[in-house]
Protein backbone atom coordinates (compact mmCIF):
# COMPACT_ATOMS: atom_id res chain seq x y z
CA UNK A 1 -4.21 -16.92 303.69
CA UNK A 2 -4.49 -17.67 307.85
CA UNK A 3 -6.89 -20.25 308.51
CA UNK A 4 -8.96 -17.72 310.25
CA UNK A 5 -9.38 -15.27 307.10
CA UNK A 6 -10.08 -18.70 304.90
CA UNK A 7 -12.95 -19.76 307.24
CA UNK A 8 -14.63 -16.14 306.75
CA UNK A 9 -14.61 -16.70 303.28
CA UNK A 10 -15.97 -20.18 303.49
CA UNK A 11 -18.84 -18.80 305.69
CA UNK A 12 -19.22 -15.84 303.22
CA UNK A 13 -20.12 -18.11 300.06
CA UNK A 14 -22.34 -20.56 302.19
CA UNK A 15 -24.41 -17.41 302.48
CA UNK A 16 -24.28 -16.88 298.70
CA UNK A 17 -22.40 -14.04 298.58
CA UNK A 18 -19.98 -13.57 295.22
CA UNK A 19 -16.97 -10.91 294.32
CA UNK A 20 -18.72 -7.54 293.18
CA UNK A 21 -19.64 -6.74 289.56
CA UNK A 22 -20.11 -3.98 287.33
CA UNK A 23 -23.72 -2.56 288.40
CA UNK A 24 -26.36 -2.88 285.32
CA UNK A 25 -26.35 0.70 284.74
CA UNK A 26 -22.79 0.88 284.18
CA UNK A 27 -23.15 -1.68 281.48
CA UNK A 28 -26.07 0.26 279.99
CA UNK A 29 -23.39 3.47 279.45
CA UNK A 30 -20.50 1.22 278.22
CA UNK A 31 -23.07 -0.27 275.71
CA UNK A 32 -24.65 2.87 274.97
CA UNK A 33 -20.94 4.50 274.31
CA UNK A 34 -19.91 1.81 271.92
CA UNK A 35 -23.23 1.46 269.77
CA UNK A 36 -22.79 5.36 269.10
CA UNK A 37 -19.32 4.95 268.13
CA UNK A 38 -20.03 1.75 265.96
CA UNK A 39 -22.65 4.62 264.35
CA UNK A 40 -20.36 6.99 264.25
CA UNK A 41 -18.30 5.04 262.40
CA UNK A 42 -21.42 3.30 259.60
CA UNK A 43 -22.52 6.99 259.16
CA UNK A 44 -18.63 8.00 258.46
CA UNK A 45 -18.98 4.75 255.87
CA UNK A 46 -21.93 5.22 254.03
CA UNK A 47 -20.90 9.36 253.79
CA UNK A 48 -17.74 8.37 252.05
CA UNK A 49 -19.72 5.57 250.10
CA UNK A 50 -22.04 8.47 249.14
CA UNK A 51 -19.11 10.71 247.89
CA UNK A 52 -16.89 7.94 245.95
CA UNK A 53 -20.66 7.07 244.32
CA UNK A 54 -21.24 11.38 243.74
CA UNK A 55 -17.89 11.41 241.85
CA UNK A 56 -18.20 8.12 240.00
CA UNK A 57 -21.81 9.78 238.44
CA UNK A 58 -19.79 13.16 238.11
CA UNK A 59 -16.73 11.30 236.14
CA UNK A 60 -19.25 9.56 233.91
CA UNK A 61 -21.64 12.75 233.51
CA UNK A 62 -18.22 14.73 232.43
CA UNK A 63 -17.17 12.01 229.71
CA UNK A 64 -20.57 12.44 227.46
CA UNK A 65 -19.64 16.03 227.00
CA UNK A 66 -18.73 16.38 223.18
CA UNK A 67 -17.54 20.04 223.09
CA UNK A 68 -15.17 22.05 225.52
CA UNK A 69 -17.38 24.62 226.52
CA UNK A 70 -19.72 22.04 228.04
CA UNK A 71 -17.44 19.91 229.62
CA UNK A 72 -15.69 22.66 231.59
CA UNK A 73 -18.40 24.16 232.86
CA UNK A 74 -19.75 20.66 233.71
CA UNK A 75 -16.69 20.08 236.17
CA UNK A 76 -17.49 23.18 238.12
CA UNK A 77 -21.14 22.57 239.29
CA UNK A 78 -20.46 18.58 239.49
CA UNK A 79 -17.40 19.68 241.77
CA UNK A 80 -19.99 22.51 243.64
CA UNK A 81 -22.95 19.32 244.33
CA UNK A 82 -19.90 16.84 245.40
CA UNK A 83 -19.14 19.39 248.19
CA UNK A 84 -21.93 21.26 248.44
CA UNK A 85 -20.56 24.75 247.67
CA UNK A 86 -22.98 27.63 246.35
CA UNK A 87 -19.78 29.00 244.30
CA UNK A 88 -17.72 27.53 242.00
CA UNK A 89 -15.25 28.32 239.17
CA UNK A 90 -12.90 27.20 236.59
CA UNK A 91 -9.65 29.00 235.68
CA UNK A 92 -7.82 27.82 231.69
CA UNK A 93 -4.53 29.03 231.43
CA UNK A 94 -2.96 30.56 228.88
CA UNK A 95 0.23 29.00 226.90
CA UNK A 96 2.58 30.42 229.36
CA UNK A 97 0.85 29.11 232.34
CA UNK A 98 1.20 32.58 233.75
CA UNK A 99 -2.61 34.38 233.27
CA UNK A 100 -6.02 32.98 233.22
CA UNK A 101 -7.48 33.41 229.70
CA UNK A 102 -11.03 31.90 230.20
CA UNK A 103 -13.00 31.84 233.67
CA UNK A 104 -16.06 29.83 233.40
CA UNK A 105 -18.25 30.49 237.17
CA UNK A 106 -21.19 28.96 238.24
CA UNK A 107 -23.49 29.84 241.18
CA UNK A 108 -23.76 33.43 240.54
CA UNK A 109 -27.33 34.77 241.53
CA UNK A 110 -28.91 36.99 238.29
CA UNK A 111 -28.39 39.90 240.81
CA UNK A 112 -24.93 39.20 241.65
CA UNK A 113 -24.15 38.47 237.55
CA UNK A 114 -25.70 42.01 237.08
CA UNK A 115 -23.94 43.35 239.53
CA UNK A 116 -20.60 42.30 238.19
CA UNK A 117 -21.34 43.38 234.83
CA UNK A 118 -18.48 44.81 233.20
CA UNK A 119 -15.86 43.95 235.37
CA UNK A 120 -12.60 42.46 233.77
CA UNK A 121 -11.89 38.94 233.48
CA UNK A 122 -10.07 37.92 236.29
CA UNK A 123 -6.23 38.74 235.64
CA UNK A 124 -4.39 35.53 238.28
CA UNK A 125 -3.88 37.87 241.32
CA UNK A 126 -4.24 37.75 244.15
CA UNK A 127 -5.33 34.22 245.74
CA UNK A 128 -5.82 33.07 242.39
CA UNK A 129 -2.65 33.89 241.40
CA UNK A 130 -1.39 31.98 244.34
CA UNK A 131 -2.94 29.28 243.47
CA UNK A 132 -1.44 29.56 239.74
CA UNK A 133 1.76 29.76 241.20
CA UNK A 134 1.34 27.10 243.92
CA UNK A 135 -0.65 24.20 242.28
CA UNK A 136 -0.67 21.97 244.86
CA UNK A 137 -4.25 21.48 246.93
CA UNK A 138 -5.26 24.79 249.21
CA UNK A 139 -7.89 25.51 251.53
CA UNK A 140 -8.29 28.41 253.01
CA UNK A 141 -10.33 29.75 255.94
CA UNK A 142 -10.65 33.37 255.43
CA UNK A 143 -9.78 34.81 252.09
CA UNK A 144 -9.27 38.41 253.03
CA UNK A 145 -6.66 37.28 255.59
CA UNK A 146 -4.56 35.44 253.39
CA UNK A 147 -1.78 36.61 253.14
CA UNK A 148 -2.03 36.46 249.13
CA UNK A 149 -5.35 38.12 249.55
CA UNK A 150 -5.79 41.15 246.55
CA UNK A 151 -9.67 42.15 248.15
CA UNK A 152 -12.72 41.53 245.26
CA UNK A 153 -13.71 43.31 242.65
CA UNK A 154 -16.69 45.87 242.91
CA UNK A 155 -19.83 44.24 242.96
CA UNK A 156 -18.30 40.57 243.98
CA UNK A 157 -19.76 38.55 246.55
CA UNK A 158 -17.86 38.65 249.91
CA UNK A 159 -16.39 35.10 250.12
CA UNK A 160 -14.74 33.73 252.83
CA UNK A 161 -13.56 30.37 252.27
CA UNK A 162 -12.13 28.32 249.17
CA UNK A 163 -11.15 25.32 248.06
CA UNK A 164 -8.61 25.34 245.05
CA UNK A 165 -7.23 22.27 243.43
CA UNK A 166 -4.91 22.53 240.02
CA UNK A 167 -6.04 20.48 236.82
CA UNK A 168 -3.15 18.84 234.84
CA UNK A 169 -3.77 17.84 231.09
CA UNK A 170 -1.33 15.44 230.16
CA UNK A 171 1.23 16.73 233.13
CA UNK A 172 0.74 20.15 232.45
CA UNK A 173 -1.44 22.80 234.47
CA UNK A 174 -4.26 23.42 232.54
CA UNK A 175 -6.52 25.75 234.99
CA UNK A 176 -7.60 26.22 238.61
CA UNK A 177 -10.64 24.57 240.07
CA UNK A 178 -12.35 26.82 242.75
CA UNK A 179 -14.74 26.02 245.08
CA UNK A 180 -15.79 28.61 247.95
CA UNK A 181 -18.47 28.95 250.70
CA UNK A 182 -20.07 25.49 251.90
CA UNK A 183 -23.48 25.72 252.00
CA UNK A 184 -23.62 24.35 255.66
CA UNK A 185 -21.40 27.13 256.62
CA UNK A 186 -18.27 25.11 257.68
CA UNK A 187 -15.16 25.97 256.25
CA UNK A 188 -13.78 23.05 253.51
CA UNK A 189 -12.14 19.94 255.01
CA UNK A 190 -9.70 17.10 254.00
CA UNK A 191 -12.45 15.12 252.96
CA UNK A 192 -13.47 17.68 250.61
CA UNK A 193 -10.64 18.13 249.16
CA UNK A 194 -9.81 14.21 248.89
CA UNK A 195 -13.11 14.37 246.29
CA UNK A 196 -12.45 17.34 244.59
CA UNK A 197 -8.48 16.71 243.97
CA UNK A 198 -10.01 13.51 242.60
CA UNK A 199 -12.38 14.87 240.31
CA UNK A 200 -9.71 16.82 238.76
CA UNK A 201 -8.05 14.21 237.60
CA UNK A 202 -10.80 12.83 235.60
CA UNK A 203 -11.17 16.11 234.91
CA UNK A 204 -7.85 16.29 232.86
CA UNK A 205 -8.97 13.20 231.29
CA UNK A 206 -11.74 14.48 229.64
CA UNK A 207 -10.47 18.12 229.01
CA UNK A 208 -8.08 16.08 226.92
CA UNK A 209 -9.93 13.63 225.16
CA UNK A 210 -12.94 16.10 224.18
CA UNK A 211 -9.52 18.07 222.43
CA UNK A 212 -8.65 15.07 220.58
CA UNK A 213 -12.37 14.40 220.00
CA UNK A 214 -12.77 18.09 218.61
CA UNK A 215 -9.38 17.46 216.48
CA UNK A 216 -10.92 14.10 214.65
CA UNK A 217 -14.06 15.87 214.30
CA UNK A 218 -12.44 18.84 212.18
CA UNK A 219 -10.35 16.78 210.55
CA UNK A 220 -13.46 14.47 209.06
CA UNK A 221 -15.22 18.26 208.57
CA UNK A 222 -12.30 19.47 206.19
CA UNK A 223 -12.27 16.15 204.62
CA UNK A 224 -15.95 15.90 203.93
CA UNK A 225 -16.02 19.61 202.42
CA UNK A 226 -12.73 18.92 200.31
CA UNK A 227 -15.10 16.24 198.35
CA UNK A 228 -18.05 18.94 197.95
CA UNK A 229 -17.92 21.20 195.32
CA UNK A 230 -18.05 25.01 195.27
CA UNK A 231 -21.43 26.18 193.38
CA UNK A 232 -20.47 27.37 189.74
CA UNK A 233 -21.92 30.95 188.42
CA UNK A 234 -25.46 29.42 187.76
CA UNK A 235 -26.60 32.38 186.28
CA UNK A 236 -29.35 33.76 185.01
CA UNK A 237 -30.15 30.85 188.86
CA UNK A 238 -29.24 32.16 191.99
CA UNK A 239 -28.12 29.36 194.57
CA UNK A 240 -26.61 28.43 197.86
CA UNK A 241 -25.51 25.49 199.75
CA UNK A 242 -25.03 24.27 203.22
CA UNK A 243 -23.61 21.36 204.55
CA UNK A 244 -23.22 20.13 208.54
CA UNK A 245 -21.32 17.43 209.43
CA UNK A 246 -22.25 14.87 211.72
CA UNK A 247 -22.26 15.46 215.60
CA UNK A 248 -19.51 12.50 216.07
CA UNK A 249 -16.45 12.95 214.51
CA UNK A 250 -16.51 9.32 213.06
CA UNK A 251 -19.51 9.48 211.29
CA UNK A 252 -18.00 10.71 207.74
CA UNK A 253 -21.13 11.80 205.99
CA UNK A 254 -21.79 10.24 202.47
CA UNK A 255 -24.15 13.23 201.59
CA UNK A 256 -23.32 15.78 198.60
CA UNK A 257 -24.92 18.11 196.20
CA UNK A 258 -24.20 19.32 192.62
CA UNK A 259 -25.16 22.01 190.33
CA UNK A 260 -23.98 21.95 186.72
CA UNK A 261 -24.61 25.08 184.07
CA UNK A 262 -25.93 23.15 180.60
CA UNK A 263 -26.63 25.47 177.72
CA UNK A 264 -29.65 27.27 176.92
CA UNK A 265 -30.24 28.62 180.54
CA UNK A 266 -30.44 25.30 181.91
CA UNK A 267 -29.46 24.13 185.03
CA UNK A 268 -29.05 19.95 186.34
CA UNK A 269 -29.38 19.96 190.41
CA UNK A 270 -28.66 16.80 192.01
CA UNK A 271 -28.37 15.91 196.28
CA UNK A 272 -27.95 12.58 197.55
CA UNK A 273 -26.51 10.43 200.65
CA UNK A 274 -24.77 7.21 200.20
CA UNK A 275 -26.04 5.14 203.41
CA UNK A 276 -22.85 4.34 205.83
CA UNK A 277 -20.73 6.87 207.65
CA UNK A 278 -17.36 5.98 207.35
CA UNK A 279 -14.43 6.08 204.54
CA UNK A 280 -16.08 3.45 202.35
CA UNK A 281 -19.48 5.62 202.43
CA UNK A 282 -17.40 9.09 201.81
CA UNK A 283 -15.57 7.61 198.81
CA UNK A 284 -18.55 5.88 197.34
CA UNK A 285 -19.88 9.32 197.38
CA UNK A 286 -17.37 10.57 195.53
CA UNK A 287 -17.37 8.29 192.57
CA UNK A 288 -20.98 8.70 192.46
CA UNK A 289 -21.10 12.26 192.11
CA UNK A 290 -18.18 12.41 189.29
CA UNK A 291 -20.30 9.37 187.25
CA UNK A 292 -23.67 11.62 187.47
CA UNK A 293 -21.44 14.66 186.48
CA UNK A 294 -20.57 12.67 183.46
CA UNK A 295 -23.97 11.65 182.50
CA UNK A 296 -25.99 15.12 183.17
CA UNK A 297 -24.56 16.72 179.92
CA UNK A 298 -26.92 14.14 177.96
CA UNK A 299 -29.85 16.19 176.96
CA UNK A 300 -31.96 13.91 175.63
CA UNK A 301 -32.43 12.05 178.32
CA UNK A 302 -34.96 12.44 181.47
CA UNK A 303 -33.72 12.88 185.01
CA UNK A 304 -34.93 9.35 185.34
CA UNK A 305 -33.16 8.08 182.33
CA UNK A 306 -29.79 9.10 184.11
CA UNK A 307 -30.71 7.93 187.26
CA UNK A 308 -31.30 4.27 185.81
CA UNK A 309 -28.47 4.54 183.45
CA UNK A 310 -26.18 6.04 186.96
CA UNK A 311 -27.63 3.06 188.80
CA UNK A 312 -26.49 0.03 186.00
CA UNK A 313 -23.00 1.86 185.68
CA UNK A 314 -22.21 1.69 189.48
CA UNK A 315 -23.17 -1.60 189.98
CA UNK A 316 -21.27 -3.24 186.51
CA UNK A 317 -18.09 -1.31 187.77
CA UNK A 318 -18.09 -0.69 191.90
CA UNK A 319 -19.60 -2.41 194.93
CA UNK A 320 -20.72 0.78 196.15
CA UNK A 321 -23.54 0.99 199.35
CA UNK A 322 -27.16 1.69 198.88
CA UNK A 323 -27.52 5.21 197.81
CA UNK A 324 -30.37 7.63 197.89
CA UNK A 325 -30.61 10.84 195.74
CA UNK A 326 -32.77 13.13 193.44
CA UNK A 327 -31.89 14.81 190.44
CA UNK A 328 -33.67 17.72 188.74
CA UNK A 329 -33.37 19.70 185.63
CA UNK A 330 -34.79 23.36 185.40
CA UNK A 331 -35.21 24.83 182.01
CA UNK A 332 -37.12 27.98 180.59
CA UNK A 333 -40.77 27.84 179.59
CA UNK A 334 -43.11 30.77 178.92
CA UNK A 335 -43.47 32.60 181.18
CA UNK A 336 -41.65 31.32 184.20
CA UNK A 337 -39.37 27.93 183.95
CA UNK A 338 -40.06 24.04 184.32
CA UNK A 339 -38.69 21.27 186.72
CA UNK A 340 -38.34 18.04 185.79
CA UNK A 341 -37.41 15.76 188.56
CA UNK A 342 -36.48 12.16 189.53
CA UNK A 343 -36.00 10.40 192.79
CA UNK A 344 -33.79 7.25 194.24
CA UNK A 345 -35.67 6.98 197.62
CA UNK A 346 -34.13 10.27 198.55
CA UNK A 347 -37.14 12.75 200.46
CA UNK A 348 -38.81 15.10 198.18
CA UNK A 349 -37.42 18.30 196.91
CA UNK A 350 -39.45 21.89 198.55
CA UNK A 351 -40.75 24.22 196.37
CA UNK A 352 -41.54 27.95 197.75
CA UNK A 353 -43.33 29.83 195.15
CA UNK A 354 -43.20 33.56 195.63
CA UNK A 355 -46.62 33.92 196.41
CA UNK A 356 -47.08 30.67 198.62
CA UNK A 357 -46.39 28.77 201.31
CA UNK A 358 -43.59 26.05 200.77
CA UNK A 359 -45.15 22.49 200.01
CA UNK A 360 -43.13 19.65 198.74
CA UNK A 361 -42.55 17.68 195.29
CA UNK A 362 -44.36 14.84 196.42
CA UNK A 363 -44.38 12.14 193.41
CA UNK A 364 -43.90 8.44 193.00
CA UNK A 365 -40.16 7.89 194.34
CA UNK A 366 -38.09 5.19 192.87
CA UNK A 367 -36.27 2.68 194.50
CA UNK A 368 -32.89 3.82 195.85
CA UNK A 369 -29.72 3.12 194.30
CA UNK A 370 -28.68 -0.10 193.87
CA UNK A 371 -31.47 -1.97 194.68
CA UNK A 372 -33.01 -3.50 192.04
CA UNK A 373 -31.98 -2.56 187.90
CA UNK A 374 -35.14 -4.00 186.49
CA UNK A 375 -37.66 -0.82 188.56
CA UNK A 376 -38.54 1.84 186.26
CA UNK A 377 -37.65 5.48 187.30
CA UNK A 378 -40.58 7.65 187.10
CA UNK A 379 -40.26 11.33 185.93
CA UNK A 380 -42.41 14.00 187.50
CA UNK A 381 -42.55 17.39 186.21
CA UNK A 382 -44.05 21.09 187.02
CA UNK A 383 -43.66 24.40 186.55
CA UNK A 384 -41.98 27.22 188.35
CA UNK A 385 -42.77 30.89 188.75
CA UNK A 386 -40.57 33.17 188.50
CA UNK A 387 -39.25 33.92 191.53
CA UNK A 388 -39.32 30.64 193.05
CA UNK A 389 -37.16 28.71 194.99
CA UNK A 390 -36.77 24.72 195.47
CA UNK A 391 -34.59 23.28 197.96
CA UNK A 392 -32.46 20.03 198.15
CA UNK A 393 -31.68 18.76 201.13
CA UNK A 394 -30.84 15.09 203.02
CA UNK A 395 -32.79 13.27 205.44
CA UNK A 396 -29.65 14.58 208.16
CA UNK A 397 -31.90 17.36 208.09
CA UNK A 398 -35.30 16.00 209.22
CA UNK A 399 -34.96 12.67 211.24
CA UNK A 400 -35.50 12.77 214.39
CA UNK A 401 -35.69 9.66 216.65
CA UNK A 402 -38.96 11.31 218.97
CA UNK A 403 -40.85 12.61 216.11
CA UNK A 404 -42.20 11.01 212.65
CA UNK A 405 -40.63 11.85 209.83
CA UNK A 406 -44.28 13.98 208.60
CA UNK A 407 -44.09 16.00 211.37
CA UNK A 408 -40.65 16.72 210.94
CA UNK A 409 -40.97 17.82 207.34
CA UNK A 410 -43.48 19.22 208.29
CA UNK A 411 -41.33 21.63 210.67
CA UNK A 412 -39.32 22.11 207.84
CA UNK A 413 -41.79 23.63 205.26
CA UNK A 414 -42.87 26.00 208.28
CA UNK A 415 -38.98 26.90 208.97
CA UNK A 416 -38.84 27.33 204.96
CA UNK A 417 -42.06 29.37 205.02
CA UNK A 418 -40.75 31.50 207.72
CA UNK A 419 -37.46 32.81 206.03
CA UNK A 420 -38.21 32.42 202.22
CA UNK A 421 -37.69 36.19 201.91
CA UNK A 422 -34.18 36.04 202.88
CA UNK A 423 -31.54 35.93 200.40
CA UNK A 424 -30.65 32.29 199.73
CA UNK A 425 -26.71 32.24 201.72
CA UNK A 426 -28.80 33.53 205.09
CA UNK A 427 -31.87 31.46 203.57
CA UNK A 428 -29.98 28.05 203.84
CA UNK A 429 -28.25 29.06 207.33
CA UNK A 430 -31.37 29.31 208.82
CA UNK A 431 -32.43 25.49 207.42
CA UNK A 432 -29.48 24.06 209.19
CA UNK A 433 -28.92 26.31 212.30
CA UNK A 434 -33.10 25.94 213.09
CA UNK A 435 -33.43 21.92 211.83
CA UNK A 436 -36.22 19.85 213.03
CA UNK A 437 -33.60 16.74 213.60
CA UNK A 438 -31.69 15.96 216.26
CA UNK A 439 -28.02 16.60 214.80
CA UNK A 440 -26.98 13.10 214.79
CA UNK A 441 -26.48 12.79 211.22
CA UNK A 442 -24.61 14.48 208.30
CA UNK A 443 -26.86 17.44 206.36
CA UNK A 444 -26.60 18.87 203.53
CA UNK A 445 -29.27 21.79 201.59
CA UNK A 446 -28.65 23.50 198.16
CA UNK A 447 -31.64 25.71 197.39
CA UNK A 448 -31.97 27.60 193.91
CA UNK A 449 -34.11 30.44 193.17
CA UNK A 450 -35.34 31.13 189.59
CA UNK A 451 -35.13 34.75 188.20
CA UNK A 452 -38.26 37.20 189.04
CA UNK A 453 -40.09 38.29 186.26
């Protein structure tokens, strides 16, 4: 620098002059341009945060499905709210992998269900079967211009875009996820496809374990009904039986019913429910049943003679749970027949007469099972019409956690009421497909009918 060009500088900073700076609005539009990016970027966030929190509800919403019907059609509208599509559908395989053999949809207006009435299940052509053939993520923009593209069926909605994303049960294809037609309009991005590919494979999770869930839960079925015992020819008695098993596949019931033919036109009736639901309750059941089957051939004793006698035999020779039950005898007497009845804390038998509403049995109940030796068992008796029909049945049946037991037996006598003029097989259907309970437990009816006149 000359010594001339450093004295002008001097002289410029004893005026108070400085080097230039950014102007103040040029710091306002910098500022401005970075806040809206830093929001950009927090909206960006707290949509993905949004979408990881959508899917963890959708994952745990699809677990609590119990049966397969539910759960599939559960991972199509959970998958349609994740990305907001107004379409969705769900494509099961068959064994070859080639064909769809079940399409569960969802979104379809009553109009365009109507509409489509009829039409054949889809066959896996066209995009579909592109997607059966490519399993691999696809989104596509415009359907008809694919080149894959079959057209729709008559009556179909005209789609235009769709989301497709394979589901693999235990590394196997089981079906097709489709999504199609965002309701914001915009075609489906990566983003939407990052949730749904993600969803599907919780999806195969639970497809699977609700199969393995269904498999225990048949298995525990067969077993239960292998330790129940077909009705004998009860004649000159008509009868029927029922039993439901629990709603979870652990829960081995410890409920069962008998009816033994003595002589003379008699008849023994016994239901009961050994509390527990597991093996231990299931085999207690068992040896209780064949003891009482032992002991009901004794004539000359009351139903609450057995019962007492029943009670001091299990507990000298097994450690056996708590068990409710009620055993009955029906004999003839001029001119219809006569009940005589006992109960172990077990709910009250229901007597329709053929004239009548239903009403219960209600008596003094004895203690349950294994309780205490030293209670008496009271005997109750009255007679029957011809013509009627008293029903058996465990507490499975009737308990319900939101309503007292009254009302609920209650419900029952109505139900009863309603269809006592069916014939006893549809008669005891109808008790267990219409219950007043709320499925949770093991149930079990036997109803008999005496003769008409």
């Amino acid at each position: 620098m000359t010594p001339g060009h450093e004295a002008l500088v001097m002289a410029g900073e004893r005026r108070g002059q400085r080097p230039r700076q950014p102007q103040l609005p040029d710091l306002h539009v910098r500022l401005r341009t970075e806040l809206g990016r830093i929001d950009e970027q927090l909206r960006a966030l707290l949509d993905t945060m949004d979408r990881m929190q959508g899917l963890l509800d959708a994952v745990v919403a699809i677990s609590r499905e119990v049966e397969l019907t539910a759960v599939l059609h559960r991972i199509v509208t959970t998958a349609m709210d994740l990305v907001g599509a107004r379409y969705g559908a769900l494509g099961v395989l068959n064994e070859s992998g080639e064909h769809l053999e079940e399409f569960i949809t969802a979104g379809l207006s009553e109009r365009e269900r109507a509409d489509l009435a009829g039409t054949d299940l889809p066959r896996g052509l066209g995009v579909l079967g592109h997607l059966i053939s490519h399993p691999e993520p696809h989104r596509i923009v415009d359907i008809e211009a694919h080149p894959a593209s079959a057209g729709f069926p008559p009556g179909h909605p005209r789609l235009r875009t769709l989301l497709g994303v394979a589901i693999s049960v235990r590394g196997e294809v089981y079906g097709d996820l489709y999504l199609s037609e965002r309701r914001d309009g915009e075609p489906f991005d990566i983003h939407d496809e990052n949730v749904v590919t993600a969803l599907a494979s919780a999806a195969g999770i639970a497809i699977e374990n609700v199969r393995l869930f269904e498999q225990v839960r048949i298995g525990a079925e067969q077993f239960q009904r292998l330790l129940l015992p077909a009705l004998p020819d009860l004649r000159p008695f008509s009868a029927a039986a029922v039993y439901r098993p629990a709603a979870e596949p652990s829960k081995l019931g410890g409920d069962w019913y008998d009816a033994i033919p003595l002589s003379g036109d008699v008849v023994a009736v016994v239901i009961g429910d050994v509390v527990g639901h597991d093996l231990k309750a299931a085999a207690a059941m068992a040896s209780t049943r064949n003891m009482l089957r032992a002991l009901l051939f004794d004539l000359g004793s009351t139903p609450g003679a057995l019962l007492a006698r029943l009670d001091r035999t299990l507990q000298a020779i097994t450690t056996n749970p708590v068990t409710t039950t009620a055993l009955a005898r029906i004999e003839p007497e001029e001119p219809g027949w006569r009940i005589d009845w006992s109960t172990a804390g077990h709910v009250p038998p229901l007597l329709i007469p053929p004239d009548g509403p239903a009403e219960y049995l209600d008596a003094e109940p004895g203690l349950p099972l294994g309780v205490d030796l030293d209670e008496p068992r009271p005997d109750h008796s009255r007679f029957l019409a011809p013509g009627s029909t008293v029903v058996f049945f465990t507490d499975g049946l009737v308990e319900h956690p939101a309503h007292s037991i009254d009302e609920s037996l209650d419900a029952l006598a109505d139900l009863a009421t309603a269809h006592a003029s069916r014939p006893l097989p549809e008669f005891v259907r109808a008790l267990a497909d219409d219950h007043p309970s709320d499925g949770h437990d093991d149930m079990a009816v036997l109803a008999l009918r005496t003769p008409p006149v």
